[in-house]
N, C-alpha and C. Protein backbone atom coordinates (compact mmCIF):
# COMPACT_ATOMS: atom_id res chain seq x y z
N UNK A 1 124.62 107.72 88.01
CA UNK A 1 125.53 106.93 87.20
C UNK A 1 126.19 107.88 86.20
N UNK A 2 127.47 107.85 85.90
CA UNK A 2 128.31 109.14 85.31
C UNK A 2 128.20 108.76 84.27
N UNK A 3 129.35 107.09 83.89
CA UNK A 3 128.68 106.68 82.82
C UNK A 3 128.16 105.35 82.60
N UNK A 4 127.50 105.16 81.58
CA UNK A 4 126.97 103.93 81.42
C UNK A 4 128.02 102.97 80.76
N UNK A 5 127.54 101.38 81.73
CA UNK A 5 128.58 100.44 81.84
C UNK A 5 128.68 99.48 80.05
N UNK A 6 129.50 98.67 79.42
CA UNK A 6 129.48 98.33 78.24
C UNK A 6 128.70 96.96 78.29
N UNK A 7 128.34 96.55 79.32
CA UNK A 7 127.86 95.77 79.42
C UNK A 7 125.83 95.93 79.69
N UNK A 8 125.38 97.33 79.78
CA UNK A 8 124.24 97.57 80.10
C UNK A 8 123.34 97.12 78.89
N UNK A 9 121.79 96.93 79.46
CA UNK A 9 120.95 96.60 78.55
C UNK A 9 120.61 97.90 77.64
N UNK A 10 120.08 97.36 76.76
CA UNK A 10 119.11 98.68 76.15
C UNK A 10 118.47 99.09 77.04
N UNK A 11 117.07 98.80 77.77
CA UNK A 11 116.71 99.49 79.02
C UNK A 11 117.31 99.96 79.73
N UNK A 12 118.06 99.49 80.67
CA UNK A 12 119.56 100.62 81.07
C UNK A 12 119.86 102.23 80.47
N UNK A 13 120.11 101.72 78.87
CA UNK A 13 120.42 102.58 77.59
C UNK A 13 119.38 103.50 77.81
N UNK A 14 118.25 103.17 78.34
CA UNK A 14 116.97 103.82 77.47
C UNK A 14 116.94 104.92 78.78
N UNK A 15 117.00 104.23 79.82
CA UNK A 15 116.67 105.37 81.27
C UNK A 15 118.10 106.24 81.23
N UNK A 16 119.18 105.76 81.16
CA UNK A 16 120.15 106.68 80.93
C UNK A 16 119.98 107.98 80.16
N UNK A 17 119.77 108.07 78.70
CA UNK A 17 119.85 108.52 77.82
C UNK A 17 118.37 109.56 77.92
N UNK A 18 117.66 109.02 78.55
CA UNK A 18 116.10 110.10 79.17
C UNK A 18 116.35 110.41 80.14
N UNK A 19 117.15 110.35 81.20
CA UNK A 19 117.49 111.24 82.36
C UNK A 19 118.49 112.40 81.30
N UNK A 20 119.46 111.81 81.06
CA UNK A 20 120.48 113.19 80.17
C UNK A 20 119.90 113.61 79.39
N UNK A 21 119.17 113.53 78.47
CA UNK A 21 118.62 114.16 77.33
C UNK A 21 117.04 114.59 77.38
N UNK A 22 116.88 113.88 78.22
CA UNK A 22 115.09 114.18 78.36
C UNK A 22 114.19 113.43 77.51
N UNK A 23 112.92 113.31 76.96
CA UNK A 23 111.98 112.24 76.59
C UNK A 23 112.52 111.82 75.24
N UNK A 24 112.94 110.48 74.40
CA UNK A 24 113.21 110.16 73.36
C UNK A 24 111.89 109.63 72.72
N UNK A 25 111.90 109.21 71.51
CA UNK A 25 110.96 108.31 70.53
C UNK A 25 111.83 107.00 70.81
N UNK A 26 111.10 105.75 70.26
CA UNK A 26 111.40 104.63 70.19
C UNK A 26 112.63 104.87 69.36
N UNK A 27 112.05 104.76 68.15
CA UNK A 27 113.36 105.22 66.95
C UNK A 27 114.15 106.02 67.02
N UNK A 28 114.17 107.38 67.83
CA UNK A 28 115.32 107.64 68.33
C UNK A 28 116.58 107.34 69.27
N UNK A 29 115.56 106.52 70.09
CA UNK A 29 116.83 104.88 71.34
C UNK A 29 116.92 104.22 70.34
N UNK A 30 116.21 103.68 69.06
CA UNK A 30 116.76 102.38 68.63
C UNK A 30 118.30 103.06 67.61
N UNK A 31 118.01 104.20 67.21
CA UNK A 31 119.07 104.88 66.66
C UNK A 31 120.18 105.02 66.96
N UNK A 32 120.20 105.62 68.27
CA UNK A 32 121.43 106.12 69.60
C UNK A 32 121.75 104.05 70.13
N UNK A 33 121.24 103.75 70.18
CA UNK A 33 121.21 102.66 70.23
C UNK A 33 122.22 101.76 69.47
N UNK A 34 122.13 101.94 68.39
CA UNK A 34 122.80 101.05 66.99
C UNK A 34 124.29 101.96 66.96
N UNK A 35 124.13 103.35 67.54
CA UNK A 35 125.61 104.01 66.98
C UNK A 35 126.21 103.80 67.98
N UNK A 36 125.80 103.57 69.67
CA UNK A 36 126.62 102.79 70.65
C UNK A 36 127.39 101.79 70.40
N UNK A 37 126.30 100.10 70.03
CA UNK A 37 126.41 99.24 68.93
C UNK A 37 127.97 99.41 68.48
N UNK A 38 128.09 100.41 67.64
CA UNK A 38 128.87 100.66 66.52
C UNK A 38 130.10 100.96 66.93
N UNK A 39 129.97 102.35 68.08
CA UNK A 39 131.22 102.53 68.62
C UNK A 39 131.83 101.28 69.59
N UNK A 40 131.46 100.60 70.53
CA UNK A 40 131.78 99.31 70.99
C UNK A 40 132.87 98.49 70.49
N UNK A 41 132.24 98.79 69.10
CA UNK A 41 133.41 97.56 68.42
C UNK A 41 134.35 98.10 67.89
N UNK A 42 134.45 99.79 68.07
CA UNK A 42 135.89 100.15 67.07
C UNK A 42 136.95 99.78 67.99
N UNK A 43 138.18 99.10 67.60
CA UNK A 43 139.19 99.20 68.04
C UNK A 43 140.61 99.54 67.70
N UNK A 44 141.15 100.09 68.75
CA UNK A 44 142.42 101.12 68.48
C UNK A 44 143.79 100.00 68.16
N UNK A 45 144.54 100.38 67.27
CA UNK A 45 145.90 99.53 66.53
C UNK A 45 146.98 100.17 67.93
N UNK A 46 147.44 100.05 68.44
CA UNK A 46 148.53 100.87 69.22
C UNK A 46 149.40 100.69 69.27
N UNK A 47 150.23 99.20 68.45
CA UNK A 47 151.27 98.87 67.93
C UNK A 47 151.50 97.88 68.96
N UNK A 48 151.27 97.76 70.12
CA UNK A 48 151.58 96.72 71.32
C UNK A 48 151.85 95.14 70.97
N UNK A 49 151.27 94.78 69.71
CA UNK A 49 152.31 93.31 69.16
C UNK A 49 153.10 93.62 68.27
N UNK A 50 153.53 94.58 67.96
CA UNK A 50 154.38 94.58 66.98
C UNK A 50 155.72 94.79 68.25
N UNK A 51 155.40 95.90 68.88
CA UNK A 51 156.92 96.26 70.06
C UNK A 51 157.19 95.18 70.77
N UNK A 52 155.85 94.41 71.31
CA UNK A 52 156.44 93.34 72.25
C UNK A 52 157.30 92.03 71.33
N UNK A 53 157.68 92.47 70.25
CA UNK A 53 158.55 91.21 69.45
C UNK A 53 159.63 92.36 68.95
N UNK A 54 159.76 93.59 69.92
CA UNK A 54 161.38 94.13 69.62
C UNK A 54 162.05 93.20 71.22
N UNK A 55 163.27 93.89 71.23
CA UNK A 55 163.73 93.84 72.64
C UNK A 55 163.57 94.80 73.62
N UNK A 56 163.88 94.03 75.14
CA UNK A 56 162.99 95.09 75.57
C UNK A 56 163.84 96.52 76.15
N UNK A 57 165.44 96.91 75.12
CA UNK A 57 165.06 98.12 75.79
C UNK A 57 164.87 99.19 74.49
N UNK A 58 164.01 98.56 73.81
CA UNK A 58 163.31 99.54 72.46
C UNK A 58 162.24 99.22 72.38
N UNK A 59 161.58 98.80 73.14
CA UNK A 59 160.21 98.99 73.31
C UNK A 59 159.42 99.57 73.16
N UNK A 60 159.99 100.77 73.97
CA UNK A 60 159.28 102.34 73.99
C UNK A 60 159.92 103.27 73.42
N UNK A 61 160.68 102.94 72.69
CA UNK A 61 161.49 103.81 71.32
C UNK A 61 160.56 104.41 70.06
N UNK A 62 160.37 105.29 69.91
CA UNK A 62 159.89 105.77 68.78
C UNK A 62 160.92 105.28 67.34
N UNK A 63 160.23 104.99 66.20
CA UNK A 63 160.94 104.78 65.12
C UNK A 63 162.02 105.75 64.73
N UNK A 64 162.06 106.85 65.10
CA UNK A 64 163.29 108.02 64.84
C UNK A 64 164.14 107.38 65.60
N UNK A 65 164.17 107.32 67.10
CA UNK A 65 164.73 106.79 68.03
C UNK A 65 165.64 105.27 67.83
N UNK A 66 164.78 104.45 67.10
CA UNK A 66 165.04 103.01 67.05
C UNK A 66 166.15 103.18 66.32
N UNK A 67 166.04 104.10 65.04
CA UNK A 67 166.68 104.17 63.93
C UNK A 67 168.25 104.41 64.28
N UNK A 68 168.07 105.94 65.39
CA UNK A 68 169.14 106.57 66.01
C UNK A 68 170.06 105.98 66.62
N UNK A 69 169.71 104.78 67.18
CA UNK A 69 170.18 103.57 68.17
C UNK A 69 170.75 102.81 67.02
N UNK A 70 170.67 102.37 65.90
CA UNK A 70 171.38 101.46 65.14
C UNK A 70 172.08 101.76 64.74
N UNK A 71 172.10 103.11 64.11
CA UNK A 71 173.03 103.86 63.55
C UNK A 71 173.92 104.08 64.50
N UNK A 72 173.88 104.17 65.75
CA UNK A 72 175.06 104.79 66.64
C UNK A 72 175.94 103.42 67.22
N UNK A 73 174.83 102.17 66.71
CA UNK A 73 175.81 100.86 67.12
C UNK A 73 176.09 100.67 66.29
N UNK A 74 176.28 101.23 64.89
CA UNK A 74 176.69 100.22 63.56
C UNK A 74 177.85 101.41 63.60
N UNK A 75 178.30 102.50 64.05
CA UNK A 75 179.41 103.19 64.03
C UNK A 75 179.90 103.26 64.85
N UNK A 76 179.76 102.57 65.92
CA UNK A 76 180.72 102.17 67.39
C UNK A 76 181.52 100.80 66.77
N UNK A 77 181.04 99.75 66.02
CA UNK A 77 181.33 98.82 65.34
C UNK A 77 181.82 99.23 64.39
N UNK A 78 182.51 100.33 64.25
CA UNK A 78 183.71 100.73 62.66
C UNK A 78 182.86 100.97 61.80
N UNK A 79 181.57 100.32 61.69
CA UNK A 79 180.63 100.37 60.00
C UNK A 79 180.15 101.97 59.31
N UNK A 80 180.17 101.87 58.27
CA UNK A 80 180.23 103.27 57.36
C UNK A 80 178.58 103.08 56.86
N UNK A 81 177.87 104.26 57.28
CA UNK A 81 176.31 104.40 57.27
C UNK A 81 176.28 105.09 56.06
N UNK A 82 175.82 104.58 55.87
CA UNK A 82 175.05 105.30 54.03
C UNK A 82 173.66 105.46 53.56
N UNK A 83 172.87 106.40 54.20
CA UNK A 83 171.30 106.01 54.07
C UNK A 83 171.73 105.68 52.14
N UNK A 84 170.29 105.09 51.98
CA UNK A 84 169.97 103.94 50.53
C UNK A 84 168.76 105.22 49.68
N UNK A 85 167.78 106.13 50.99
CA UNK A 85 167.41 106.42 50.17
C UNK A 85 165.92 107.33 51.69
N UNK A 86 165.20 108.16 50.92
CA UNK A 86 164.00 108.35 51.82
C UNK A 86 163.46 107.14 52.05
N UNK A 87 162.79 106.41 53.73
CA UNK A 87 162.09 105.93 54.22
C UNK A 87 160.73 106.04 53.45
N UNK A 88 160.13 104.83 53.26
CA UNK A 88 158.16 105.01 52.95
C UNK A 88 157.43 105.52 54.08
N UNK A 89 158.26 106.26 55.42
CA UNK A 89 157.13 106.40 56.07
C UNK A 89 157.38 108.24 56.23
């Protein structure tokens, strides 16, 4: 088994982790154990509801990009661009 599934038991956990590493203590599975636990639940922001409420052909636009695109339709439309000031980002 390459790797272990997110759904495995602690026992699972426990034979895994003593084939790769060799003999543990209790308290050392219940340890490795809890920081599995831990990693499990981090989850990644990747922006995917925020883009899916642009349109869709800026979707996959980077914010430089998005920016570049308005600016080049607000001066195809006659309009006079005046940045206001540095961006907060």
């Amino acid at each position: 088994m390459a790797v272990l599934p997110p759904d495995a038991s602690f026992n699972d956990f426990a034979r895994y982790v003593e084939a790769r590493q060799g003999p543990k203590t209790r308290l050392e599975l219940n340890e490795l154990w809890a920081w599995r636990q831990k990693l499990a639940g981090v989850k990644f922001d990747v922006g995917r509801g925020y883009r899916s409420t642009l349109p869709a052909d800026e979707q996959d636009l980077t914010m430089n990009q998005r920016e570049a695109k308005v600016v080049r339709e607000a001066k195809a439309q006659g309009r006079n661009i005046e940045p206001v000031g540095k961006r907060w980002v």
